[in-house]
Structure formats: C-alpha cells, structure tokens
Protein backbone atom coordinates (compact mmCIF):
# COMPACT_ATOMS: atom_id res chain seq x y z
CA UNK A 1 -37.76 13.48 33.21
CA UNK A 2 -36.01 15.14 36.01
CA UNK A 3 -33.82 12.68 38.39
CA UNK A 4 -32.11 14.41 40.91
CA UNK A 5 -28.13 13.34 41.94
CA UNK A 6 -29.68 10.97 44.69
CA UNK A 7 -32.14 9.11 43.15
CA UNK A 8 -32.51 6.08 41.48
CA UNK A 9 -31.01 6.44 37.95
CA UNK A 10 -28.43 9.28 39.02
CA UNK A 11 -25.71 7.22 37.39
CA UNK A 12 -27.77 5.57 34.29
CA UNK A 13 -25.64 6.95 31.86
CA UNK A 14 -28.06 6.69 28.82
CA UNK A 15 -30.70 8.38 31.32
CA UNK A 16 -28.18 11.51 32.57
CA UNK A 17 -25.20 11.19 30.58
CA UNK A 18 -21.72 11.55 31.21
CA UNK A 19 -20.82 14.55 34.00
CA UNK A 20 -24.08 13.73 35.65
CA UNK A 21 -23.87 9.98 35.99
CA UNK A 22 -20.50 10.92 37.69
CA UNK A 23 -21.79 13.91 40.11
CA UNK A 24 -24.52 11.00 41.15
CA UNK A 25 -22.01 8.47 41.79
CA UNK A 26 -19.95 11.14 43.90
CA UNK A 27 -22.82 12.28 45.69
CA UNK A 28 -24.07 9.25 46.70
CA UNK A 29 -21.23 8.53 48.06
CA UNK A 30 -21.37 11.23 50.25
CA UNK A 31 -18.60 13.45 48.43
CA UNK A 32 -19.39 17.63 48.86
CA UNK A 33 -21.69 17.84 45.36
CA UNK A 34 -23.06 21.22 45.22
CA UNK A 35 -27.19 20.47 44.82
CA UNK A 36 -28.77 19.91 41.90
CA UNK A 37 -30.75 17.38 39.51
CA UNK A 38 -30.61 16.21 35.44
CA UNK A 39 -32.65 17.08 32.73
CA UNK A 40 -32.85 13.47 31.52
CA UNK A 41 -32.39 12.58 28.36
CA UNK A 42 -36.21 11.98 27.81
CA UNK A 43 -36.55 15.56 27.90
CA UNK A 44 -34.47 16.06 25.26
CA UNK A 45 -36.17 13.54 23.11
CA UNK A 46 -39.67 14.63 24.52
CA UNK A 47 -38.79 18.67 22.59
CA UNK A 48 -37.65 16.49 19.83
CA UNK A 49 -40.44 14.69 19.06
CA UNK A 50 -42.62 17.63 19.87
CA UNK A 51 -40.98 19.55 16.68
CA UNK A 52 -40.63 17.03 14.65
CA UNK A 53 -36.96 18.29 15.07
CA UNK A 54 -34.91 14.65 14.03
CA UNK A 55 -36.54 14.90 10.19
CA UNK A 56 -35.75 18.15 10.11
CA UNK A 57 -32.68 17.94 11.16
CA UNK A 58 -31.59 14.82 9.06
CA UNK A 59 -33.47 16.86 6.33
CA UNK A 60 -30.44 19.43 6.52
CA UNK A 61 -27.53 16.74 7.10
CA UNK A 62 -28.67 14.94 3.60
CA UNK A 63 -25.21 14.72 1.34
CA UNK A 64 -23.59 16.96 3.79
CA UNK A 65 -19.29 17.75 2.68
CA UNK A 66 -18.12 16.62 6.61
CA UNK A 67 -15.06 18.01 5.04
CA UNK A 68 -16.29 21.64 3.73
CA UNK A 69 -15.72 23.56 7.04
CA UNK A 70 -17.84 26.65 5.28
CA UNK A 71 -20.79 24.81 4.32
CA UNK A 72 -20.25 22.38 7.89
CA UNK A 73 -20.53 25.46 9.66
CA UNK A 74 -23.60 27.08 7.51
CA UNK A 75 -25.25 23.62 8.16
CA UNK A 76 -24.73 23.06 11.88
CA UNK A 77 -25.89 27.12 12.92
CA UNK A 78 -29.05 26.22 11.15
CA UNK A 79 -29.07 23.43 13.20
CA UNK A 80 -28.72 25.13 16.14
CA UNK A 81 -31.15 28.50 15.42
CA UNK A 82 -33.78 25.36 14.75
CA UNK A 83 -33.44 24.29 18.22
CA UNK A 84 -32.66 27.56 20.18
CA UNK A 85 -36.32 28.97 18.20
CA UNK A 86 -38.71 26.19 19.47
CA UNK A 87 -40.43 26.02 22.93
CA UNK A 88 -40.61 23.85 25.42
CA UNK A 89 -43.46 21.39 25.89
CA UNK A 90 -45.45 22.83 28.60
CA UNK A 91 -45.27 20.00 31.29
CA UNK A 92 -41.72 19.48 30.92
CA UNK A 93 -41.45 23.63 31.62
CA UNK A 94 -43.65 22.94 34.63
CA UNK A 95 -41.94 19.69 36.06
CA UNK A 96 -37.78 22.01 35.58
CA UNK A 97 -39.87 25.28 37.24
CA UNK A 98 -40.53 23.17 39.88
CA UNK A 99 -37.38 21.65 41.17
CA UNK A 100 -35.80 24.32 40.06
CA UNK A 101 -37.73 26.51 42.52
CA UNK A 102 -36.85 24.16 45.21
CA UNK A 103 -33.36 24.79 44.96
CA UNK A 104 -34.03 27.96 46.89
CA UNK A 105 -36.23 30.00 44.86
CA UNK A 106 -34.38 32.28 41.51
CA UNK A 107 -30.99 31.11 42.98
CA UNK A 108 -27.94 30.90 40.22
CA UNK A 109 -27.16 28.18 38.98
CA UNK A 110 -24.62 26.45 36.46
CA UNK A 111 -26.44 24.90 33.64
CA UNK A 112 -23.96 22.10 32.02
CA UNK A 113 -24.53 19.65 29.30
CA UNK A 114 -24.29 16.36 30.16
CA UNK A 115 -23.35 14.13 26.97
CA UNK A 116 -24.10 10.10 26.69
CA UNK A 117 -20.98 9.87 24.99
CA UNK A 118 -18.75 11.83 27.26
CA UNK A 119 -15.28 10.23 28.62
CA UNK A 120 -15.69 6.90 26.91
CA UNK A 121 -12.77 4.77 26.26
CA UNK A 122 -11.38 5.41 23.04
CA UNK A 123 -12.84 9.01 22.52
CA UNK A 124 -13.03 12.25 24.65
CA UNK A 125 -16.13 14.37 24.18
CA UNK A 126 -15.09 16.83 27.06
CA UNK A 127 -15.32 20.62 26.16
CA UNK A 128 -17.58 19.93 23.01
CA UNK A 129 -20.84 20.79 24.27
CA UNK A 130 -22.24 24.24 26.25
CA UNK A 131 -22.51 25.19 30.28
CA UNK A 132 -23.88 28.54 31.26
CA UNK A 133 -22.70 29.75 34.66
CA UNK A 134 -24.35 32.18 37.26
CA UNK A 135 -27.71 31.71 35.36
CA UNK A 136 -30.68 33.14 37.73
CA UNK A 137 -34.37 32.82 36.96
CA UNK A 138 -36.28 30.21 35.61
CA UNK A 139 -36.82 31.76 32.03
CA UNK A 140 -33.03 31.59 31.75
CA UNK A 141 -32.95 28.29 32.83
CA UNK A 142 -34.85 27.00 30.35
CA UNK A 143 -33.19 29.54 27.41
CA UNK A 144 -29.37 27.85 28.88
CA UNK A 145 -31.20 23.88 28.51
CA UNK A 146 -32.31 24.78 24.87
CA UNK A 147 -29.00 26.08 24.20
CA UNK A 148 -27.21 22.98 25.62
CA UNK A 149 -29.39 20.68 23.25
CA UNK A 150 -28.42 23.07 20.37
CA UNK A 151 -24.74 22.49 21.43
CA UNK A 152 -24.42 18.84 20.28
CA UNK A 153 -24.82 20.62 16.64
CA UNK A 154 -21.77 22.94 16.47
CA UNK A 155 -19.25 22.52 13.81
CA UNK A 156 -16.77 20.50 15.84
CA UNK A 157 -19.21 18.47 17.71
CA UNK A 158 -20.70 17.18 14.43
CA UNK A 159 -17.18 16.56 12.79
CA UNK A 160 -16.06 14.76 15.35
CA UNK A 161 -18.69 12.46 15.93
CA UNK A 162 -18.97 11.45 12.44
CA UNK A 163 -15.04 11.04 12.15
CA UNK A 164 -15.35 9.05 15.04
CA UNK A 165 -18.72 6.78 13.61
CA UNK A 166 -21.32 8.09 16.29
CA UNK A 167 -24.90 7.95 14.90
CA UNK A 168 -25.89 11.62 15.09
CA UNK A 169 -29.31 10.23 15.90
CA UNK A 170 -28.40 8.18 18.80
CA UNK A 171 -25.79 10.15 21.12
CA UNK A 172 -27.81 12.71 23.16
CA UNK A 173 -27.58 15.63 25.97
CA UNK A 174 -29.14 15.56 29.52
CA UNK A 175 -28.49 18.82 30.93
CA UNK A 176 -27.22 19.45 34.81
CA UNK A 177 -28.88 22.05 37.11
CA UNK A 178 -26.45 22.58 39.93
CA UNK A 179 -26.23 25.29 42.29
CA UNK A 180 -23.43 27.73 41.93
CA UNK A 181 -20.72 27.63 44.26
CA UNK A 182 -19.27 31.51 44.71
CA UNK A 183 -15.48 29.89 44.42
CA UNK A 184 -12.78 32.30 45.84
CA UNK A 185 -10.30 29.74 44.48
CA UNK A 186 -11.27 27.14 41.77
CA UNK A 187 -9.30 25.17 39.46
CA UNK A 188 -8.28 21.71 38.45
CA UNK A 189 -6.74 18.62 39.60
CA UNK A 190 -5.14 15.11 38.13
CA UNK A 191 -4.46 12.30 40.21
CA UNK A 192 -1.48 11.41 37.94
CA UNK A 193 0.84 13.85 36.46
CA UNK A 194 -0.15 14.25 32.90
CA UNK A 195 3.40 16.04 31.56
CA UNK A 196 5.58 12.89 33.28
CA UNK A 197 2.51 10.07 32.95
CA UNK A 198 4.15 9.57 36.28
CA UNK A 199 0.98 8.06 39.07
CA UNK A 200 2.70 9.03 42.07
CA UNK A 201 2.30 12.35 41.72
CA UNK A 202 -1.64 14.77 42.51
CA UNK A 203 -1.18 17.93 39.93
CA UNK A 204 -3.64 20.82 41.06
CA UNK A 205 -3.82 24.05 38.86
CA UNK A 206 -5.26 26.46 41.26
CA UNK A 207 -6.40 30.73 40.38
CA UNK A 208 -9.06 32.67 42.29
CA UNK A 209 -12.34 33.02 41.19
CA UNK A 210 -14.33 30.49 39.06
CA UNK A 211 -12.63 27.82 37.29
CA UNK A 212 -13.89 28.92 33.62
CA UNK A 213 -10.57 31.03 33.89
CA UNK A 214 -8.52 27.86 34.05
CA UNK A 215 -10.02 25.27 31.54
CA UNK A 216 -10.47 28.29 28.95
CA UNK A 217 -6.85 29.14 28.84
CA UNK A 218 -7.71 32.48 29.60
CA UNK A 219 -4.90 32.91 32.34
CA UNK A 220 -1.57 31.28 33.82
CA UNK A 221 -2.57 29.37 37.16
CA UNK A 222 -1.04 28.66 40.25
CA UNK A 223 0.39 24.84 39.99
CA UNK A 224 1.12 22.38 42.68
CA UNK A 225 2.41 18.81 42.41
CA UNK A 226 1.98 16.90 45.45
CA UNK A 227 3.16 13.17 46.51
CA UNK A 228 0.33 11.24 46.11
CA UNK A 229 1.68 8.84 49.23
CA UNK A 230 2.36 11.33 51.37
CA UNK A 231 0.50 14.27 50.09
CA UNK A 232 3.10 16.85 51.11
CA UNK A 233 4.10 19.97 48.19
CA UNK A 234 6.67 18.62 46.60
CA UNK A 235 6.82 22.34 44.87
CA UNK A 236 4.72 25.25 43.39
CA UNK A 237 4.81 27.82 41.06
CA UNK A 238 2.91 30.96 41.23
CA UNK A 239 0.83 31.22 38.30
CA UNK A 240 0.12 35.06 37.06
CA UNK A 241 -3.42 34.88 37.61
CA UNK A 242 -3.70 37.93 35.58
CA UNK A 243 -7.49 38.03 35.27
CA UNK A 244 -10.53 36.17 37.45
CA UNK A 245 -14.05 35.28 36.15
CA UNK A 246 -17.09 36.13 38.80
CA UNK A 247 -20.15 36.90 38.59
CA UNK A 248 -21.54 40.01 36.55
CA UNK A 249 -22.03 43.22 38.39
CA UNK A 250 -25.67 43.07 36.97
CA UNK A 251 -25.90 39.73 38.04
CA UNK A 252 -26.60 38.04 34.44
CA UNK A 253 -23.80 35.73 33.86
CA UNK A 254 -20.12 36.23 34.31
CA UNK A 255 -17.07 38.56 33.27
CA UNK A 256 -13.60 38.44 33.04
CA UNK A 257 -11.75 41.50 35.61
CA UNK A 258 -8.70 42.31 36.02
CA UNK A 259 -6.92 40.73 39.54
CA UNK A 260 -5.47 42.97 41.73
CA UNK A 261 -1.29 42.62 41.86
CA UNK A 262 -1.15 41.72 45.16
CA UNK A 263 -3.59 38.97 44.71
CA UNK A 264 -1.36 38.03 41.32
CA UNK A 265 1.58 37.67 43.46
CA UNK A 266 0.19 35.22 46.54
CA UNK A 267 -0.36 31.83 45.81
CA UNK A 268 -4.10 30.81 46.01
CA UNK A 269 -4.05 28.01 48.06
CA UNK A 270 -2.23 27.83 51.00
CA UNK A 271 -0.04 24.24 51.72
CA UNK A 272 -2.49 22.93 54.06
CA UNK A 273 -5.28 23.50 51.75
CA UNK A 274 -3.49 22.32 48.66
CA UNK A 275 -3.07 19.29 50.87
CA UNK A 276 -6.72 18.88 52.05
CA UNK A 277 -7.19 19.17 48.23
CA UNK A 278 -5.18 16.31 47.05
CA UNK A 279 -6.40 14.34 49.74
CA UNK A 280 -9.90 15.04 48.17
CA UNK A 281 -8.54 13.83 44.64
CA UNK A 282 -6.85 10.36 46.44
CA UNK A 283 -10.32 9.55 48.07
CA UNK A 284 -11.94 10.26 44.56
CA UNK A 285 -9.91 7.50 42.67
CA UNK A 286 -9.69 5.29 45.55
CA UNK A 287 -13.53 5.60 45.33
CA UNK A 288 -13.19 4.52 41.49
CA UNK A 289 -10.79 1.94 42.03
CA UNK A 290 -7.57 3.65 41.64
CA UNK A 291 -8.29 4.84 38.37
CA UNK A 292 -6.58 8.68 37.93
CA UNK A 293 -9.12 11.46 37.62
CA UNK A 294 -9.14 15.00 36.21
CA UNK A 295 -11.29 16.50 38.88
CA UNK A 296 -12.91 20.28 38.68
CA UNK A 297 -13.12 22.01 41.96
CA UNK A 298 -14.01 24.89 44.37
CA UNK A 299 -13.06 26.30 47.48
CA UNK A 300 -16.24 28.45 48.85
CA UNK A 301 -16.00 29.89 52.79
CA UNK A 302 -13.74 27.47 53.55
CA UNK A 303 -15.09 24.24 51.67
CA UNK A 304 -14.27 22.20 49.14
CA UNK A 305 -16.68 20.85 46.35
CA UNK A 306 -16.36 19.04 44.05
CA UNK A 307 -17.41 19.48 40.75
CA UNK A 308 -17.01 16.83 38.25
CA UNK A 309 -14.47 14.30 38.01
CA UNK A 310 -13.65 12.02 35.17
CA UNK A 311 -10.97 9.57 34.33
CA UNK A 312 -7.87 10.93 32.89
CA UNK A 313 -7.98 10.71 29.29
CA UNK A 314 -5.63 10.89 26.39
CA UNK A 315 -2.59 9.43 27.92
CA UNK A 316 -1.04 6.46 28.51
CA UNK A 317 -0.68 5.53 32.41
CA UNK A 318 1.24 2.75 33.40
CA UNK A 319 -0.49 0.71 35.01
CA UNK A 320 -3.98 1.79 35.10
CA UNK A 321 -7.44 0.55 33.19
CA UNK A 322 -8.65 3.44 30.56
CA UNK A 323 -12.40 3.00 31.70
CA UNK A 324 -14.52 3.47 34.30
CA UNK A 325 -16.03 1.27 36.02
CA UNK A 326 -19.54 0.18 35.12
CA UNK A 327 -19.47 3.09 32.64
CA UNK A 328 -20.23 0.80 28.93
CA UNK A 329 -18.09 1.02 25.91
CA UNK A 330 -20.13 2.71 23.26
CA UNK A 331 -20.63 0.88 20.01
CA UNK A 332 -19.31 2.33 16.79
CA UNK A 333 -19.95 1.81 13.23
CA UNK A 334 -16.01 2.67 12.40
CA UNK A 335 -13.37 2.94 14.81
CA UNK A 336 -12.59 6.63 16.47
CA UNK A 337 -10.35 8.46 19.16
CA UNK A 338 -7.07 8.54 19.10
CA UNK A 339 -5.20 7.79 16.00
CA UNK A 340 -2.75 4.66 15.98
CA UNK A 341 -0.74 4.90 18.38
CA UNK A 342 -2.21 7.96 20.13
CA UNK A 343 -3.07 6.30 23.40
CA UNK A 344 0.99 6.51 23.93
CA UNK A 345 1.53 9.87 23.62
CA UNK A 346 3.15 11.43 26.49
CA UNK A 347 3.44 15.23 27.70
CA UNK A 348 6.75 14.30 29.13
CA UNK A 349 9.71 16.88 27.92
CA UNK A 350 7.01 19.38 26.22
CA UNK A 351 8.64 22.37 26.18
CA UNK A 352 6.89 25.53 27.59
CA UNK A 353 7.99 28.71 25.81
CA UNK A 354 8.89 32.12 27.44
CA UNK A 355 8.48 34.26 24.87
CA UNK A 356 8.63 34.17 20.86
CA UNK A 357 5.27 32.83 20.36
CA UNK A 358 3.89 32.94 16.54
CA UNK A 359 0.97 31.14 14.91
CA UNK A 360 1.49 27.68 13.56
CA UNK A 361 0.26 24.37 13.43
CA UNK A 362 -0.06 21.98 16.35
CA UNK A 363 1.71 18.52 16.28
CA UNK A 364 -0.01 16.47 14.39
CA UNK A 365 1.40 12.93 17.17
CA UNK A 366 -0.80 14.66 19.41
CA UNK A 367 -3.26 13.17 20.95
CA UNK A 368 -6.86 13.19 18.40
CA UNK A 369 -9.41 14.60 21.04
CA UNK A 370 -12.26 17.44 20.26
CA UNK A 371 -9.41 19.43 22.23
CA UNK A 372 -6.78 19.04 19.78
CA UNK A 373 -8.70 19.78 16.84
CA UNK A 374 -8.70 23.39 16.86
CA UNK A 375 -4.56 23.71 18.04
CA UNK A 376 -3.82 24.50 14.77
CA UNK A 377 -5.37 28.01 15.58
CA UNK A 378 -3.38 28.48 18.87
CA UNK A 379 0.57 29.75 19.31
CA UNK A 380 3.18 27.46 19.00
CA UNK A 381 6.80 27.77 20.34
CA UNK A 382 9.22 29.34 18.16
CA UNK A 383 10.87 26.49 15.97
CA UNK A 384 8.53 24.26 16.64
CA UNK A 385 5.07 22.73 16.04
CA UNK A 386 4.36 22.15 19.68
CA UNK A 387 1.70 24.14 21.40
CA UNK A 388 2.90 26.20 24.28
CA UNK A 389 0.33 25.49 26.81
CA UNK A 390 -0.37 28.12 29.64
CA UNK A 391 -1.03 25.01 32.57
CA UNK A 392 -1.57 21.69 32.06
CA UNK A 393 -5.46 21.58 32.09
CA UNK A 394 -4.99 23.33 28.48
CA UNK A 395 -2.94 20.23 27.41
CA UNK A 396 -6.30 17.70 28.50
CA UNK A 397 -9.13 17.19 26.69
CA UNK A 398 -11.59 20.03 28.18
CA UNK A 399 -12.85 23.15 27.08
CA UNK A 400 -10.47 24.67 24.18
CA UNK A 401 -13.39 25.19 21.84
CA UNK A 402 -12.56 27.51 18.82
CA UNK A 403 -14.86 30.44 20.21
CA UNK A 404 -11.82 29.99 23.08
CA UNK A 405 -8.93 29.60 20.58
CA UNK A 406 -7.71 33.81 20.38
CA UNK A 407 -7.44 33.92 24.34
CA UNK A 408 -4.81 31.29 24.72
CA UNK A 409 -1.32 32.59 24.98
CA UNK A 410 2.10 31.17 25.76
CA UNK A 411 3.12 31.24 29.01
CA UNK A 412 4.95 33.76 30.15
C-alpha cells in the first residue's frame, strides 16, 4: 500500500493518482523531486472497507438535492466527520510509521492528496481536494491522510463530480508524503502564457516563502515572462509580496507574516535564476513531449525543486494535444468540463483593475473548472463581470477553494 516515487507503479495512476503519478514520472527521470512515497489507493479502500464506510456513505447521499447548497453542505460535513472519526487499520498505521520514519525520523512533511481523476482531459480537479504543509510527527501524519480522504467529500468536490458524471464510488484519493522543502522563494510557472495563449512565451509568478501564498491568492507576486527560445526576461514586474507563509513559530503547521518592505520592494528571483527556472520548465515539457505545463516550485539554499507539474488546463493552445501522455481518458456516464465552447476561452485582453473593486458575479464564458465555481464570491472590476485576478496562477484551475474566496483581492 505504500509505493514510493521510484518504484514500480509510481506512475499507475489508478494506484497513486494524479500529482503522484506525475512526481514519479519526474523523479524517475531524474528531475530534483523532494523525497517521498504514496499512500496508494488500496489504503484508502483498505479504511473503507474496514468501516463499512461506502454503505454508509451512500446511506447519506440517498435522494440527495445536488442543487440545495444548504442541505449539500449539511450532507457532505457529515461525510467528512464520518471519515475524520474512524481509525486506521493497524498494519496500514504500521507499514506509513515506517517509511515515514525513514524519511529522517519526525521530519515535516507536506501531506497532499493525490486524486485518480486529477488533470484529465475534459475536466480539472486541481485545488478540490486537501494538502497539509509543515506536518511533523507521525500521529499528524496519519490525522493530515484521514483528512485528505475526507476531502473528496466537501461541498464542491461532490457537486462537481456529479455535474460532471463521476461515480462517487469509483474516483478515489492516494495521498503524497513528501518532504518539505524550506522555500525562500516559491511560486509558479506555465510553459505557455495563459493571458495571450501565446507558446513562445515561460510565465513564472515568483514571492518568498512557500508557494501556498501564491496559488491561494493571498498576495500579489513577482511575475516574469521569459522567451521560451531563448530564455532571456523579456520583462518583470515586482509583485507586492505583502505577506509570506512559513512555518509556525511553534512548529505545527504554517502562518501567514507580514514581509518586511525592503523584501516587498526587491524582486525575488534574480535574472539568472528566473532563467535557470524557465530552463527547468522547457526540460519539463520537452520531457512530456512539448506539451505546456503549470509547474509548482521551490528555490531552497540555492536549488530548485520541483514540485508538481501538470499540463496546462482550461485553455485553448494552438497547437498542442490537451492530454498527457499515457495518462487515460476517464469514462463518464454524461459529459463534463468545460461547457460548449469553453475549451476556447482565452485570458487574452482580461483587464486587471487598480482600484474600484466591489462584489459581483464572475463571467459566466469562463472557463467551468472546480476553480471557477466559487468566482461568484470574489471581486470583480468595476463595470464589469470579470474577475480581477491578483497573478495569473489565480486565473488556472488550482487552489481557489471557497474557505480561500475572502482573501482574494484586486490587484493593486
């Protein structure tokens, strides 16, 4: 039940899901992976079947109103205190204590779901379900897993696989163990410029600390746009950076602290490293066949990891495939993603707003990802229904859950 990003099965996507299938593939390839292994998906179904949890849980889904967000939500936290309230089987607690423990002993780690459904052509399940970051000790570790199963049953998750015809019963979570990288700079990165669609251009969003900061919206990054050719800064913007997550002063978890204006005011990547970076991002889609990637990364004492990359999804590219390769089409029982005519939605000409942000709706020719569910509940610009987005990771499908929704302001 444990595989670790090296072995056999690393990239069996009904075995490890989504993110892990890809760290496997990247590791094995000899990309910088921070260490780690998968909860497999037996696991999951091993606690399952322990609790008798599936008839329970269909029990509660039984002439369910997808449509009655009250009664959705009611529902899917009873779902979810179900889970989060039963123990692990014994062995499997025994077999995660001990490859945990080889990691280095109670190091932190980042504890991240791992969906089989994740990234998929046609649908985006990115953002929908749980990590835990800066998790220590193995008692946590096994709380964070519990809590990552219990994820697949939040409100949104559950809508949007059944608007999208997933069987509830079939799509399931392995869960990552990877050891935290202590990121002075973090952030994101797309082989292909998602405002233009234009694929000869790297876009890196770039702040200090972890990268939670970026993909929650919770700050305005540093942004570079590189040639992909040449690699060289084509230009850069300096992001204000207002606020950095790292790890607690207790050492449970993470916070959000203030940065320090000096640190507000520098760019957080030099040239050369924004260049070493990019070149990272064009050996990651040459390694999946020129296919353009939205890539998570760190820079720790100097090095860069990577930590997940996944095709670009949402837009249409000229030019390129929208799958990955050897990574199946999942069967539905209706057709989901993006509405007609979706897939050729472009970012090009959204407008970013100053100032003069007020609450409003979100476009509804947006692209239909778990992402753009909730915009409804984030600013717009002034006379108009188009979401001001902080940096362009908030306009990909990623982590914009609703718990999220209250931090995201316009840019500024």
């Amino acid at each position: 039940m444990i595989i670790h990003f090296n072995d056999d099965g690393a990239t069996d996507l009904a075995r490890v899901g989504g993110k892990a299938a890809s760290l496997g593939r990247l590791s094995q390839a000899g990309f910088q992976v921070p260490a780690g292994f998968t909860v497999a998906t037996a696991a999951q179904a091993a606690f399952f079947a322990a609790h008798g949890m599936a008839a329970s849980i269909q029990s509660l889904l039984v002439g369910l109103n997808y449509d009655d967000a009250v009664t959705l939500e009611s529902v899917t936290s009873d779902i979810r205190t179900l889970i989060e309230s039963k123990p692990l089987p014994d062995e499997l607690v025994a077999q995660i204590t001990e490859h945990y423990k080889a990691l280095g002993g109670d190091v932190y780690v980042a504890v991240r779901s791992s969906g089989t459904a994740e990234d998929l052509a046609g649908a985006s399940f990115a953002g929908l379900h749980d990590t835990y970051l800066d998790v220590q000790g193995i008692d946590a570790v096994i709380d964070a897993i519990r809590r990552c199963w219990a994820s697949m049953w939040t409100a949104r998750a559950t809508a949007y696989r059944e608007r999208g015809g997933f069987d509830h019963a079939i799509n399931q979570i392995a869960v990552v163990i990877q050891t935290m990288v202590t990121s002075e700079v973090s952030g994101v990165m797309f082989t292909a410029n998602p405002l233009t669609t234009r694929t000869d251009e790297i876009v890196v969003n770039a702040s200090w600390g972890l990268g939670e900061g970026i993909v929650s919206g919770i700050l305005t990054p540093d942004e570079y746009i590189l040639s992909l050719d040449t690699l060289d800064v084509k230009k850069h913007s300096i992001g204000d950076k207002e606020v950095q997550v790292i790890r607690a002063p207790d050492g449970i978890g993470t916070i959000t602290a203030d940065v320090p204006m000096s640190m507000r005011e520098t760019l957080s990547l030099s040239a050369e490293k924004a260049m070493a970076l990019a070149q990272l991002g064009r050996n990651v889609m040459d390694f999946y066949d020129g296919l353009p990637q939205d890539i998570e990364w760190a820079l720790a004492g100097g090095e860069l990891y990577l930590l997940q990359a996944r095709p670009i999804t949402g837009l249409n590219l000229p030019g390129t495939r929208t799958s990955t390769p050897g990574i199946p089409r999942q069967k539905m029982k209706t057709p989901c993603g993006p509405t007609p005519g979706a897939n050729n939605f472009s970012l090009a000409g959204l407008p970013r707003c100053s100032h003069h942000c007020a609450p409003g709706n979100a476009s509804s020719t947006g692209p239909s990802s778990p992402s753009f569910t909730v915009l409804k509940k984030l600013p717009t610009c002034a006379g108009s229904n188009i979401v001001a987005p902080r940096c362009i990771s908030m306009l990909m499908p990623r982590k914009s859950g609703s718990e999220k929704c209250g931090q995201l302001r316009c840019a500024t």
